[in-house]
Protein backbone atom coordinates (compact mmCIF):
# COMPACT_ATOMS: atom_id res chain seq x y z
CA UNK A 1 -6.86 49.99 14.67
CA UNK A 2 -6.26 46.89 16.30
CA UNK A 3 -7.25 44.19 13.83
CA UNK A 4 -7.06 40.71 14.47
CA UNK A 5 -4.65 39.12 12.31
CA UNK A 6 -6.02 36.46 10.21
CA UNK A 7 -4.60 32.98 10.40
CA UNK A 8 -3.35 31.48 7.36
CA UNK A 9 -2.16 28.16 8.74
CA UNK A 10 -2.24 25.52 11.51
CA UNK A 11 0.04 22.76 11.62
CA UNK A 12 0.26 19.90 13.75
CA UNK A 13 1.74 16.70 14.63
CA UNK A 14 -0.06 13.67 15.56
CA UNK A 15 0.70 10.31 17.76
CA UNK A 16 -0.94 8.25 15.60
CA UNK A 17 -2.19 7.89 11.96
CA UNK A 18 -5.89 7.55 13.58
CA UNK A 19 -5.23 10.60 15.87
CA UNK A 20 -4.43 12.23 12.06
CA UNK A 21 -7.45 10.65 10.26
CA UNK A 22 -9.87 11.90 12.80
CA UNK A 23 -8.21 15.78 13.02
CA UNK A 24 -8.76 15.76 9.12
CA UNK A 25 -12.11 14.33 9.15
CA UNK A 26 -13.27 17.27 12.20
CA UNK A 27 -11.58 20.27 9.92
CA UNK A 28 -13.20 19.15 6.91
CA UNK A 29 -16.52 18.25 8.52
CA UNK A 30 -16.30 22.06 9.49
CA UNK A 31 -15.70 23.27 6.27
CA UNK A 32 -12.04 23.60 5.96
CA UNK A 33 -11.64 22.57 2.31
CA UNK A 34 -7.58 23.79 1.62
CA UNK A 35 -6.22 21.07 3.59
CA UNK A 36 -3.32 18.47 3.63
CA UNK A 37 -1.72 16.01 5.20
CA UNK A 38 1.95 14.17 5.48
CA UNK A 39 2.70 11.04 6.62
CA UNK A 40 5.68 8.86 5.53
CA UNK A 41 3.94 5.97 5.23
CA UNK A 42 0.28 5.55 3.21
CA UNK A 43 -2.81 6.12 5.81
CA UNK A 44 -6.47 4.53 4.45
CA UNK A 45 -9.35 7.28 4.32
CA UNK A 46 -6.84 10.05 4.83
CA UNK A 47 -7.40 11.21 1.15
CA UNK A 48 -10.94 11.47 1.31
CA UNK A 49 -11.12 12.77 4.73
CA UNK A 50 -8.99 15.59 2.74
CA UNK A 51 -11.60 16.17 0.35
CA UNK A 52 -9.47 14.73 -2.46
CA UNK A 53 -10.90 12.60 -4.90
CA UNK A 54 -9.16 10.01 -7.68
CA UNK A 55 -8.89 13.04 -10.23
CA UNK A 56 -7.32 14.92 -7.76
CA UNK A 57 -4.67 13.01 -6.88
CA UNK A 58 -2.28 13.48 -9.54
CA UNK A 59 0.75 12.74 -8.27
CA UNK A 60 2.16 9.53 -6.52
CA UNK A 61 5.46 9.34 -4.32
CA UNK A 62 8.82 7.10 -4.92
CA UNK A 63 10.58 5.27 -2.54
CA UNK A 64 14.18 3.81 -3.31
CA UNK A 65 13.04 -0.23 -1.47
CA UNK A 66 16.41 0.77 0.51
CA UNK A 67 14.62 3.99 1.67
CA UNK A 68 11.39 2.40 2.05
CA UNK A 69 12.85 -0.37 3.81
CA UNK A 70 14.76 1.90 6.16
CA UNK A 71 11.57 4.22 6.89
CA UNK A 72 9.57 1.29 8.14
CA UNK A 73 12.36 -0.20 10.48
CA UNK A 74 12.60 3.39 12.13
CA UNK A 75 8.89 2.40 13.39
CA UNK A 76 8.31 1.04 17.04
CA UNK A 77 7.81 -2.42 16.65
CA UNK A 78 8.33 -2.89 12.97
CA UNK A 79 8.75 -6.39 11.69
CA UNK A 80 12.42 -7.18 9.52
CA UNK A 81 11.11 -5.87 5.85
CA UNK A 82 12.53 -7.04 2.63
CA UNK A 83 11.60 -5.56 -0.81
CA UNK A 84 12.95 -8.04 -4.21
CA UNK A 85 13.51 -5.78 -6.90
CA UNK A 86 11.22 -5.85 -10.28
CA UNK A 87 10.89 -4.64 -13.74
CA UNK A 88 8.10 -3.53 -16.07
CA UNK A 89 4.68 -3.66 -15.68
């Protein structure tokens, strides 16, 4: 009995966010429905190419501005950033 084993995940890494955007579109245009996707930075469309609508998304991450700040200068090319601190809404 030589079964094939079934997969239960694939994960990959991507040279661009629109390299990412276009894998998730093909998976879920195939019918792949549990997906998701990691970036540290926000990608447009990447949510719905997911699947995921606005009541899914329940959840929204937190960046310290130092963290935030330091995560976009590790980027090739990335401009000086600056965040000014606020309070309230």
């Amino acid at each position: 009995m030589n079964e094939p084993m079934a997969t239960h995940g694939i994960m990959a890494e991507f040279e661009s966010p629109e390299q990412l955007l276009a894998a998730a579109q093909r998976a879920y245009g195939e019918g792949y429905r549990r997906l998701d996707a990691y970036s540290p930075l926000p990608i447009h469309g990447l949510a719905a190419a997911l699947g995921f609508t606005a009541a899914a998304v329940s959840g929204a991450v937190t960046y310290s501005p130092e963290a935030l700040q330091d995560e976009i200068q590790t980027l090739p090319g990335a401009p000086p950033v600056s965040f000014k601190m606020f309070s309230g809404y």
